[in-house]
N, C-alpha and C. Protein backbone atom coordinates (compact mmCIF):
# COMPACT_ATOMS: atom_id res chain seq x y z
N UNK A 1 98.47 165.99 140.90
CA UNK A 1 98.69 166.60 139.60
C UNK A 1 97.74 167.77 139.36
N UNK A 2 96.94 167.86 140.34
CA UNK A 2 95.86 169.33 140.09
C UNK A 2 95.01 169.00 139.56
N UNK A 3 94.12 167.69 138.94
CA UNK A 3 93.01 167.20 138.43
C UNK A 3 92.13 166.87 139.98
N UNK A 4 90.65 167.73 139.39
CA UNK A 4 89.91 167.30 140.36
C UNK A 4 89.66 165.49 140.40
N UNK A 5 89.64 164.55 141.60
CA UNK A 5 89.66 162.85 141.43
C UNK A 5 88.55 162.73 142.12
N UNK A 6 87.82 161.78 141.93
CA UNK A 6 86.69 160.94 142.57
C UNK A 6 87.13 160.00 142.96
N UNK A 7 86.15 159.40 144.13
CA UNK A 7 86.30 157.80 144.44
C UNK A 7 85.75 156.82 143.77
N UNK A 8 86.11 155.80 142.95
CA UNK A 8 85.10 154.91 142.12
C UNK A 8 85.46 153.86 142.78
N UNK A 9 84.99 152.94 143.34
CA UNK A 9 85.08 151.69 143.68
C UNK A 9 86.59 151.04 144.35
N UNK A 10 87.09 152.43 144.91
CA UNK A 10 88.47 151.79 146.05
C UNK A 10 89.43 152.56 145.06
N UNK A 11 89.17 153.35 144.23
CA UNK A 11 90.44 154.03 143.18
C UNK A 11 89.86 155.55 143.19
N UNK A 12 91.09 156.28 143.18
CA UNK A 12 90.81 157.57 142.62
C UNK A 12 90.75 158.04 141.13
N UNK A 13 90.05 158.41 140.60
CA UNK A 13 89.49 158.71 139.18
C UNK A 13 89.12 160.40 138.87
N UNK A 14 89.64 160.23 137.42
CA UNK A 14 89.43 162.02 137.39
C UNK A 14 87.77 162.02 136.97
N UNK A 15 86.69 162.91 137.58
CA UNK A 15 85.57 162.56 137.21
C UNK A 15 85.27 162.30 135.76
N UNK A 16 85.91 162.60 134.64
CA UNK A 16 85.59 162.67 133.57
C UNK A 16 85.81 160.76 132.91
N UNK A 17 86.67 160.25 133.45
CA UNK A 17 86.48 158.46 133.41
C UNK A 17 84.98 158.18 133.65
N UNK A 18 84.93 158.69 135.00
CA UNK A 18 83.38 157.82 135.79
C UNK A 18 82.41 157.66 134.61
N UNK A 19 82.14 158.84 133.93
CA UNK A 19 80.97 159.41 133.05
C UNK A 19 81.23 158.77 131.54
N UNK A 20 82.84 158.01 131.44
CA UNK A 20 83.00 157.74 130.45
C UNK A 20 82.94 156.13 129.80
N UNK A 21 82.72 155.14 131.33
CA UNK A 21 82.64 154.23 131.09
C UNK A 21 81.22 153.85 130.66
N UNK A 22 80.94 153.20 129.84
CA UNK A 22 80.49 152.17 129.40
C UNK A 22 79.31 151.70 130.72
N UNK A 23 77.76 152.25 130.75
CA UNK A 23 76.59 151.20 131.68
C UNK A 23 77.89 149.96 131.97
N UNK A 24 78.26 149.16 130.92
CA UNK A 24 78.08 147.48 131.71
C UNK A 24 79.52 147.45 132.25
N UNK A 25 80.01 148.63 132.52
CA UNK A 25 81.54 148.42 132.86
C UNK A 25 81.43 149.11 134.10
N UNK A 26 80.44 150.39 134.53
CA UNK A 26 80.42 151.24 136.07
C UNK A 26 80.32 150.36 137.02
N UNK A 27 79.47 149.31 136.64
CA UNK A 27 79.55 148.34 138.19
C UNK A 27 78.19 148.36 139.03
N UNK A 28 78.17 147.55 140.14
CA UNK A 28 76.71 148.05 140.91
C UNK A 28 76.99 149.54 141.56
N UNK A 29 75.49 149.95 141.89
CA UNK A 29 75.09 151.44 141.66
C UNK A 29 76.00 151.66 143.40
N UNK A 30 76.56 152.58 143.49
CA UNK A 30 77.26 152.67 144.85
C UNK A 30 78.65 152.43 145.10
N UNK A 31 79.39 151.95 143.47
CA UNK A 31 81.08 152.06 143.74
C UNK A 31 81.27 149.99 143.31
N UNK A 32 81.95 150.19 143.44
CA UNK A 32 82.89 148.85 143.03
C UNK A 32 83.25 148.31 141.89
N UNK A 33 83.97 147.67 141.80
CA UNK A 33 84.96 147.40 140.58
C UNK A 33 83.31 147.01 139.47
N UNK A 34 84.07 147.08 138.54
CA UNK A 34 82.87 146.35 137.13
C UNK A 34 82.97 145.05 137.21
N UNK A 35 81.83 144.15 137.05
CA UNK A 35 81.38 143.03 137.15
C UNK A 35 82.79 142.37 136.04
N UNK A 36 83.25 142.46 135.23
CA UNK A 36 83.77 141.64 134.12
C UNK A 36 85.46 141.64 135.05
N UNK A 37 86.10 142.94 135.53
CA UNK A 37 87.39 142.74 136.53
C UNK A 37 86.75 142.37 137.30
N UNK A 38 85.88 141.73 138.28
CA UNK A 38 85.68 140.81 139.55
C UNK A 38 85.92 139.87 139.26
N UNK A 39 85.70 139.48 137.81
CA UNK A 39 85.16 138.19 137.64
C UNK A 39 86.51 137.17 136.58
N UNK A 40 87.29 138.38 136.63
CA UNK A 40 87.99 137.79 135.17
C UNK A 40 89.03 137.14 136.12
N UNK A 41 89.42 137.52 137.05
CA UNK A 41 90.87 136.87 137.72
C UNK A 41 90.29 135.02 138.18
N UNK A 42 88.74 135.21 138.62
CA UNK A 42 88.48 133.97 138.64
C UNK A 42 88.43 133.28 137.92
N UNK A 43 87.99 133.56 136.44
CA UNK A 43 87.94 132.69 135.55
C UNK A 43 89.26 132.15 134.97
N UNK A 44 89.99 133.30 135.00
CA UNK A 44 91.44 132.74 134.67
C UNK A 44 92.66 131.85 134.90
N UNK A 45 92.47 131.85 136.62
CA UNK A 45 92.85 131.15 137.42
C UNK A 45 92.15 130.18 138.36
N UNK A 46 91.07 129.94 138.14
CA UNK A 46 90.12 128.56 138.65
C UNK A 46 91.10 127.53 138.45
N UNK A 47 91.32 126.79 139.02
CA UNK A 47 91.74 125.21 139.04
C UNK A 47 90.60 124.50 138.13
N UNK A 48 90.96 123.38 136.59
CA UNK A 48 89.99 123.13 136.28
C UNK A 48 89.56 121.98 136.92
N UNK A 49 88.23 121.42 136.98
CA UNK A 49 87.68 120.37 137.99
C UNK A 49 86.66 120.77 139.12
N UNK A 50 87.07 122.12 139.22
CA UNK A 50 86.35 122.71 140.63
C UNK A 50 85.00 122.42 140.34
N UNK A 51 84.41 122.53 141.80
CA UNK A 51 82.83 122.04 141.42
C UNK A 51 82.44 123.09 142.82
N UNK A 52 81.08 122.70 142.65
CA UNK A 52 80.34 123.73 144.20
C UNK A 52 79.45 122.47 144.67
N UNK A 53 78.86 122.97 145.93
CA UNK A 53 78.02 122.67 146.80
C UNK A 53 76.91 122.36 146.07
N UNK A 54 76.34 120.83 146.56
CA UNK A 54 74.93 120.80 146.08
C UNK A 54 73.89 122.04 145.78
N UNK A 55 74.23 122.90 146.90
CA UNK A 55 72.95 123.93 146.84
C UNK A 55 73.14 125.09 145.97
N UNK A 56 74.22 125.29 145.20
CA UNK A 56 74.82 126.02 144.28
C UNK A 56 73.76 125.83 142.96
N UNK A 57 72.79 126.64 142.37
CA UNK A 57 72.39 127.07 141.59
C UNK A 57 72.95 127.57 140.49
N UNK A 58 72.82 126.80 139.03
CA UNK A 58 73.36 128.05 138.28
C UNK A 58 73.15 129.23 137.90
N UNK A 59 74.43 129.94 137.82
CA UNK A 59 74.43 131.52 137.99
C UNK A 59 75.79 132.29 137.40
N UNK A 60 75.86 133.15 136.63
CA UNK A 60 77.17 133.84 136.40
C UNK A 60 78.18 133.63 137.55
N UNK A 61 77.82 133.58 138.43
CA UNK A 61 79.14 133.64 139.45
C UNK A 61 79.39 132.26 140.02
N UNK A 62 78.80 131.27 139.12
CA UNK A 62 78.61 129.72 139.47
C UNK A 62 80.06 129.34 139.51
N UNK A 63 81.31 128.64 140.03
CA UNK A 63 82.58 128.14 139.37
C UNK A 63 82.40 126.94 138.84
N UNK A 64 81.02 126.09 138.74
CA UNK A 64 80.75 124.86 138.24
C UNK A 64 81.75 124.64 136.79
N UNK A 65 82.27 123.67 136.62
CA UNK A 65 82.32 123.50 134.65
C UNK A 65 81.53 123.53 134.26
N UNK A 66 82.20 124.13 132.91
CA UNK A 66 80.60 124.25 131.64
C UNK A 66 80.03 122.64 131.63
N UNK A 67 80.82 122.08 131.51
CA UNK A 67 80.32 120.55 130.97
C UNK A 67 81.29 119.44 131.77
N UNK A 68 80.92 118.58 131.63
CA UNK A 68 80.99 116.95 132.50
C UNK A 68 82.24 116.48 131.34
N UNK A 69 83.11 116.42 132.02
CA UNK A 69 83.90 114.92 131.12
C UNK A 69 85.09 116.10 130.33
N UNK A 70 85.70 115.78 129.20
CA UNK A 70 86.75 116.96 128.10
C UNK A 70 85.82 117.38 127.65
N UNK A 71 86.06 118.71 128.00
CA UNK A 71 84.95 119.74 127.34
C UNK A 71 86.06 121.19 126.58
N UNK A 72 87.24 120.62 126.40
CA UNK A 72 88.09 121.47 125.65
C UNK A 72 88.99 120.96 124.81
N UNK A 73 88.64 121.03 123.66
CA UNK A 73 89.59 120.16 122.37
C UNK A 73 91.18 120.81 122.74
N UNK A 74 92.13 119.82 122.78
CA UNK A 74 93.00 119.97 123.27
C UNK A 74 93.72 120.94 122.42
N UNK A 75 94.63 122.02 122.48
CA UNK A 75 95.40 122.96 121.40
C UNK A 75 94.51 124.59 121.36
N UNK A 76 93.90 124.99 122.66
CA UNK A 76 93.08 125.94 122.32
C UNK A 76 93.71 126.95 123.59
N UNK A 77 94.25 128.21 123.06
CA UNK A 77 95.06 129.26 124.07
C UNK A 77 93.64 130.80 124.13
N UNK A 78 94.18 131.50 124.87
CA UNK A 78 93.80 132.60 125.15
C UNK A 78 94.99 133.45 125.03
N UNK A 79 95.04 134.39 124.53
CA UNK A 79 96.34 135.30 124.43
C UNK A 79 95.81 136.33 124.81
N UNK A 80 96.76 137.41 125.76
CA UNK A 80 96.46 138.73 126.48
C UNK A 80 97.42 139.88 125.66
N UNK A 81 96.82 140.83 125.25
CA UNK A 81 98.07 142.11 124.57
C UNK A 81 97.00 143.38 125.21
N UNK A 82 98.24 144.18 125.54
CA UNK A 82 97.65 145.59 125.95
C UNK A 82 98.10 146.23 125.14
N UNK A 83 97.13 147.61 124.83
CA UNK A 83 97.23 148.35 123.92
C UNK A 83 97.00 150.23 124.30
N UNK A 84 97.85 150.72 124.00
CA UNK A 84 97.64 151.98 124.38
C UNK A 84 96.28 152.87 124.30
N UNK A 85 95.35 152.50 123.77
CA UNK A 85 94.34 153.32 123.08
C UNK A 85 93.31 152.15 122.57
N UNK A 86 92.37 152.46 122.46
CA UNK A 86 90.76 151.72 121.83
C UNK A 86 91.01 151.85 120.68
N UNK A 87 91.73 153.01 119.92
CA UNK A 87 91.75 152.94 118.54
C UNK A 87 92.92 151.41 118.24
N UNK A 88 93.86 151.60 118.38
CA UNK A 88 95.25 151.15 118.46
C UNK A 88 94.75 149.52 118.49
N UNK A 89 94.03 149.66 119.41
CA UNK A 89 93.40 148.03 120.28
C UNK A 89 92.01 147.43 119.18
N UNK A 90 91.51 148.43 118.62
CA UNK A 90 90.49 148.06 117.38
C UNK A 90 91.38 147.59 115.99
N UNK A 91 92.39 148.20 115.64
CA UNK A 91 92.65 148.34 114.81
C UNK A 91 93.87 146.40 114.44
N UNK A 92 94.60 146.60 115.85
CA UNK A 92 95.11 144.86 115.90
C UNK A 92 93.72 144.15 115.94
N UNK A 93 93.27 144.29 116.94
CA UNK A 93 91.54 143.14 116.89
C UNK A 93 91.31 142.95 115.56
N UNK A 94 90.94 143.45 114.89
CA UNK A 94 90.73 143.31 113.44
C UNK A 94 91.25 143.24 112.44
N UNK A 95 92.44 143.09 112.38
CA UNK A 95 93.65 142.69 111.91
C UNK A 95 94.09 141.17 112.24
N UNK A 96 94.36 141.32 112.94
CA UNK A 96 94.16 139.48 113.68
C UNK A 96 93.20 138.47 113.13
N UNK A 97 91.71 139.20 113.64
CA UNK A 97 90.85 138.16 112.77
C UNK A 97 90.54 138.32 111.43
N UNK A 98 90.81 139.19 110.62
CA UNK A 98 90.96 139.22 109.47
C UNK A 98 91.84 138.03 108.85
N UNK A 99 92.98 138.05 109.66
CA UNK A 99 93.95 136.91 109.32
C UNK A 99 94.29 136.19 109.66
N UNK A 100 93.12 135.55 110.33
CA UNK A 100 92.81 134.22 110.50
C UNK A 100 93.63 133.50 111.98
N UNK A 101 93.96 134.68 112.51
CA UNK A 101 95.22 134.28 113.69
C UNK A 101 94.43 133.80 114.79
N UNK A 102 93.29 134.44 114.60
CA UNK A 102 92.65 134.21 116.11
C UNK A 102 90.47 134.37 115.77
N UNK A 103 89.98 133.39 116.28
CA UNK A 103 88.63 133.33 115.67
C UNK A 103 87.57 134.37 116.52
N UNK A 104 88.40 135.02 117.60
CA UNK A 104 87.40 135.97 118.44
C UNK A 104 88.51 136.94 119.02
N UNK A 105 88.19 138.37 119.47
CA UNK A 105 89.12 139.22 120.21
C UNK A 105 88.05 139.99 121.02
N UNK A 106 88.49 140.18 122.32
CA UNK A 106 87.79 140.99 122.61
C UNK A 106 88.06 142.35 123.53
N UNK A 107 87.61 143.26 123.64
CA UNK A 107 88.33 144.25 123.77
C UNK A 107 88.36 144.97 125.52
N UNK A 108 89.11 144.98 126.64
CA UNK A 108 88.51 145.61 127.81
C UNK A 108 89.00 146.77 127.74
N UNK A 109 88.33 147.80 128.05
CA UNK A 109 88.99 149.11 128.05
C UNK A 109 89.05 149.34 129.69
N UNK A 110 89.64 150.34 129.93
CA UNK A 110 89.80 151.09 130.99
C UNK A 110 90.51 150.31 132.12
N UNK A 111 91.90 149.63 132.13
CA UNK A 111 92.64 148.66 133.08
C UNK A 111 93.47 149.37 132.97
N UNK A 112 94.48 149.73 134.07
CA UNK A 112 95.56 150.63 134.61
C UNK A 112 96.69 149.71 134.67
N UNK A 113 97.77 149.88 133.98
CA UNK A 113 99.03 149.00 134.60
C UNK A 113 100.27 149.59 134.88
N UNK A 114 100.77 149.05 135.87
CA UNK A 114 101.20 149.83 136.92
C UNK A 114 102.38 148.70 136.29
N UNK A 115 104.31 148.88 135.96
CA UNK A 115 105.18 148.21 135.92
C UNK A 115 106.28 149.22 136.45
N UNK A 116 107.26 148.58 135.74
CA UNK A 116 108.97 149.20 135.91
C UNK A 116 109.29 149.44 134.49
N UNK A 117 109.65 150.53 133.93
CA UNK A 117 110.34 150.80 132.67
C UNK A 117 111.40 151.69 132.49
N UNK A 118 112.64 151.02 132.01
CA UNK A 118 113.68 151.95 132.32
C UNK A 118 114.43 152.39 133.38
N UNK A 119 114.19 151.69 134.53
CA UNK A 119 114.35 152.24 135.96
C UNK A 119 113.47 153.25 136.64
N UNK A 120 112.51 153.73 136.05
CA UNK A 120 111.08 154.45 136.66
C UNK A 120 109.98 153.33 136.73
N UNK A 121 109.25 153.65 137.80
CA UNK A 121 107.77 152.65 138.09
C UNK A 121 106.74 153.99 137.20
N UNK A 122 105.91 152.80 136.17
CA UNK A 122 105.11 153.73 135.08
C UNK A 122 103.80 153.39 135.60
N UNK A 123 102.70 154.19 135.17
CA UNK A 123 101.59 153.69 135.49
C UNK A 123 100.62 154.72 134.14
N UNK A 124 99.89 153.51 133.73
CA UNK A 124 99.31 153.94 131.99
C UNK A 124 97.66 153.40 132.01
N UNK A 125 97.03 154.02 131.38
CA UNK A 125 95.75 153.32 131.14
C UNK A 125 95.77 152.97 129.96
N UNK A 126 95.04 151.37 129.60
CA UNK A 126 95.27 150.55 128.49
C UNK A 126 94.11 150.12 128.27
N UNK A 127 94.16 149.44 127.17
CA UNK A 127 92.89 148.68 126.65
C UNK A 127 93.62 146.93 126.50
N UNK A 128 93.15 146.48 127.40
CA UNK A 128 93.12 144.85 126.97
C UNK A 128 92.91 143.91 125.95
N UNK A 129 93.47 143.56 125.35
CA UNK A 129 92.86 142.33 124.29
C UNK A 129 92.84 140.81 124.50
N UNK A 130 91.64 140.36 124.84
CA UNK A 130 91.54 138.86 124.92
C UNK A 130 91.25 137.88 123.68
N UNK A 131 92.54 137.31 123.72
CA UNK A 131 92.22 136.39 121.59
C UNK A 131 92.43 135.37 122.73
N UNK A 132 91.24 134.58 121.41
CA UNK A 132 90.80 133.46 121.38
C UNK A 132 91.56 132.51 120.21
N UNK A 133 92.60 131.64 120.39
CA UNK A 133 93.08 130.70 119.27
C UNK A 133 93.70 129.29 119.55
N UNK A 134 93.93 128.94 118.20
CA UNK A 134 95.01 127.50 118.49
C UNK A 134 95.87 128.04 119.14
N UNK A 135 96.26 127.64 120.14
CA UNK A 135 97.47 127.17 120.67
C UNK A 135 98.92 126.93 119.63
N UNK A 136 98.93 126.58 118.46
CA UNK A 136 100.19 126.50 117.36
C UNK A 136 99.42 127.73 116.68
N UNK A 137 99.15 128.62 116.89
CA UNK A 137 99.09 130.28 116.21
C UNK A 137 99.52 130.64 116.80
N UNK A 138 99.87 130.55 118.08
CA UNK A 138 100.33 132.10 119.12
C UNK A 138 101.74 132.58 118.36
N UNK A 139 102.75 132.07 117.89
CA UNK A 139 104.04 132.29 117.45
C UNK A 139 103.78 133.20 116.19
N UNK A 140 102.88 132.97 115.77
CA UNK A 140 102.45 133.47 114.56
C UNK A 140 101.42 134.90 114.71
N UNK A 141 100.91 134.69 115.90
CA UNK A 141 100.32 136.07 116.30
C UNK A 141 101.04 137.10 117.40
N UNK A 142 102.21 136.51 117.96
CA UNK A 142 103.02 137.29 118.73
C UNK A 142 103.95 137.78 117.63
N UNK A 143 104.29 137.46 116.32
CA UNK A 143 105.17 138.00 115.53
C UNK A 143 104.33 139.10 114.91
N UNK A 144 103.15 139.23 114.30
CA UNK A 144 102.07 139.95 113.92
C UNK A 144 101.84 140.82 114.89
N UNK A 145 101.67 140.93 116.21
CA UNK A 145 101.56 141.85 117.03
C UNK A 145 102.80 142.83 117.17
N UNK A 146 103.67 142.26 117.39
CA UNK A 146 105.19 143.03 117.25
C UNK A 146 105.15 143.62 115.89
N UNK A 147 104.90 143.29 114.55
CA UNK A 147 104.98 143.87 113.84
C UNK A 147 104.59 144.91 113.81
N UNK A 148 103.16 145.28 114.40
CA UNK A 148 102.25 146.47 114.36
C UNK A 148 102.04 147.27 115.37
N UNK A 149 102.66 146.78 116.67
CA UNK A 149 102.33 147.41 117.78
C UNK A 149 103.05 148.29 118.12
N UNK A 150 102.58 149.72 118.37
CA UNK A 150 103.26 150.60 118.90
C UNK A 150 104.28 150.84 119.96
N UNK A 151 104.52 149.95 120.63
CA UNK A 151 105.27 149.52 121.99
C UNK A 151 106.54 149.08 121.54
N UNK A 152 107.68 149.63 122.34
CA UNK A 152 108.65 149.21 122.16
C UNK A 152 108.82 147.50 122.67
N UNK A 153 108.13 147.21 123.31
CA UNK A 153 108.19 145.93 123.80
C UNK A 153 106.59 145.74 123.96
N UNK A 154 106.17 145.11 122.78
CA UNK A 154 104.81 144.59 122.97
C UNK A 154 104.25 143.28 124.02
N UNK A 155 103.07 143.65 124.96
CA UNK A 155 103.22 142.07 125.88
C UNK A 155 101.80 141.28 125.11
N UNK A 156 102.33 140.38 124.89
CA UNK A 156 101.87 138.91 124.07
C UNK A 156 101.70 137.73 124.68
N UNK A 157 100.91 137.32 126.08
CA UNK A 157 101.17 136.28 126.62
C UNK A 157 100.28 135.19 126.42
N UNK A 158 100.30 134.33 126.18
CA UNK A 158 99.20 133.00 126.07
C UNK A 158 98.73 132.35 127.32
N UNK A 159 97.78 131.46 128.04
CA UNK A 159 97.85 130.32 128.84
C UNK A 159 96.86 129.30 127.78
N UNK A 160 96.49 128.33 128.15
CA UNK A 160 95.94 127.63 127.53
C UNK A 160 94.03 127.43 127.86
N UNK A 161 93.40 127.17 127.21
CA UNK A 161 92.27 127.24 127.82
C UNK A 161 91.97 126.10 127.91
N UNK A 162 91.29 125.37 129.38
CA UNK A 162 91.21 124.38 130.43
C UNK A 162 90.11 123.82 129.71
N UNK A 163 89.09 124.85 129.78
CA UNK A 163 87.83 124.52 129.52
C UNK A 163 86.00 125.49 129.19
N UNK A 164 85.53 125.21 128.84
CA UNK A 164 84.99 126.18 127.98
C UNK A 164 83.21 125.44 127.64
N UNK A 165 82.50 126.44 126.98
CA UNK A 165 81.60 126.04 126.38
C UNK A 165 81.83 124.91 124.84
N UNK A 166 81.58 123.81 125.08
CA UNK A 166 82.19 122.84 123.97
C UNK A 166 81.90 123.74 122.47
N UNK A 167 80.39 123.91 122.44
CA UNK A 167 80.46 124.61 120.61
C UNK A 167 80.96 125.99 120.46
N UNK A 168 81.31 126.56 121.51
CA UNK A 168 82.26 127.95 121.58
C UNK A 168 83.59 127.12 121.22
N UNK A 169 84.36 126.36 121.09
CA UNK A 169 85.55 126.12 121.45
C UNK A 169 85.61 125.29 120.24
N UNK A 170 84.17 124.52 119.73
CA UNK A 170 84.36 124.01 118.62
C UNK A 170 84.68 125.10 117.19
N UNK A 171 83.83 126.08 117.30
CA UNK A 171 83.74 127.27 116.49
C UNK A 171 85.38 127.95 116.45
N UNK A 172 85.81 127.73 117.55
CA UNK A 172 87.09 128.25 117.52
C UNK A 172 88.11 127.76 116.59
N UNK A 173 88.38 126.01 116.95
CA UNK A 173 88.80 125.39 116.42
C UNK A 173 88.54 125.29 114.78
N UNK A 174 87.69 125.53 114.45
CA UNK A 174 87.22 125.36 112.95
C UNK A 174 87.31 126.68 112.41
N UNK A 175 87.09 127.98 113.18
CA UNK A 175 87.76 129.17 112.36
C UNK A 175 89.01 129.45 112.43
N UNK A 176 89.69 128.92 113.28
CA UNK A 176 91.32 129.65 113.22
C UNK A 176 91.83 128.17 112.52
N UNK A 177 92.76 128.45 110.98
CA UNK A 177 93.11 126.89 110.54
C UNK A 177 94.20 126.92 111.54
N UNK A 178 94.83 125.46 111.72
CA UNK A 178 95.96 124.94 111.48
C UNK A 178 97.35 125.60 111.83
């Protein structure tokens, strides 16, 4: 397209991204993905139960469980929505927890998604949203998202969350009602 591109961590990038991310999002010094995409596909898809090796220390990159025994009150989802823009993606985040749909959101910027629309393969840079809620809100926050979202087809997906820090999950439960 005639934009000068850099190499960032296995992707080509127009230099003006590199300079634009975010310290805790560039990654270690020398290229590679940002610590939070290394780390998020594991957390998402861990099998819950997994454990490590005696000699496994805890550590951010530990897959240990948070805790021994149900350590996730049962009825507690994670919902994923992409959003065209940080503004766009601030503006649902806070809308949401304003109304009570969801007790945390949080925001990733700079994820590329690459689909099929219309019979063309698209490729867009987005901002991520990770909500935190009951599990019987999602219907109620996928209708709220459609309401407001700029997308002709807004994506709204839930899984459930396995397991977690217990008073993170308690806090959850007690801010999002019912």
């Amino acid at each position: 397209r005639g934009h000068a591109r850099a190499r960032w961590g296995g992707e080509w990038v127009a230099p003006a991204r590199l300079s634009s991310r975010p310290p805790s999002l560039r990654g270690p010094a020398g290229g590679g993905r940002p610590m939070l995409l290394r780390l998020l596909p594991l957390l998402l898809l861990r099998a819950p139960g997994g454990s490590c090796p005696s000699s496994c220390s805890p550590s951010p990159s530990c897959s240990r469980p948070m805790a021994s025994g149900p350590s996730s009150p049962p009825g507690l989802s994670a919902a994923f929505v992409t959003c065209p823009s940080q503004q766009v993606a601030k503006e649902i985040a806070r809308a949401v927890v304003e109304r009570r749909l969801a007790a945390c959101v949080n925001l990733v910027p700079g994820i590329t998604s690459i689909y099929e629309w219309k019979g063309k393969i698209e490729e867009d840079a987005e901002v991520l949203l990770m909500i935190k809620t009951r599990s019987s809100r999602i219907p109620a926050l996928a209708e709220f998202v459609r309401s407001v979202h700029p997308y002709e087809v807004a994506e709204v997906i839930a899984v459930p969350i396995q397991q977690g820090n217990p008073p993170y999950l308690k806090w959850v439960e007690e801010t999002v009602p019912e």
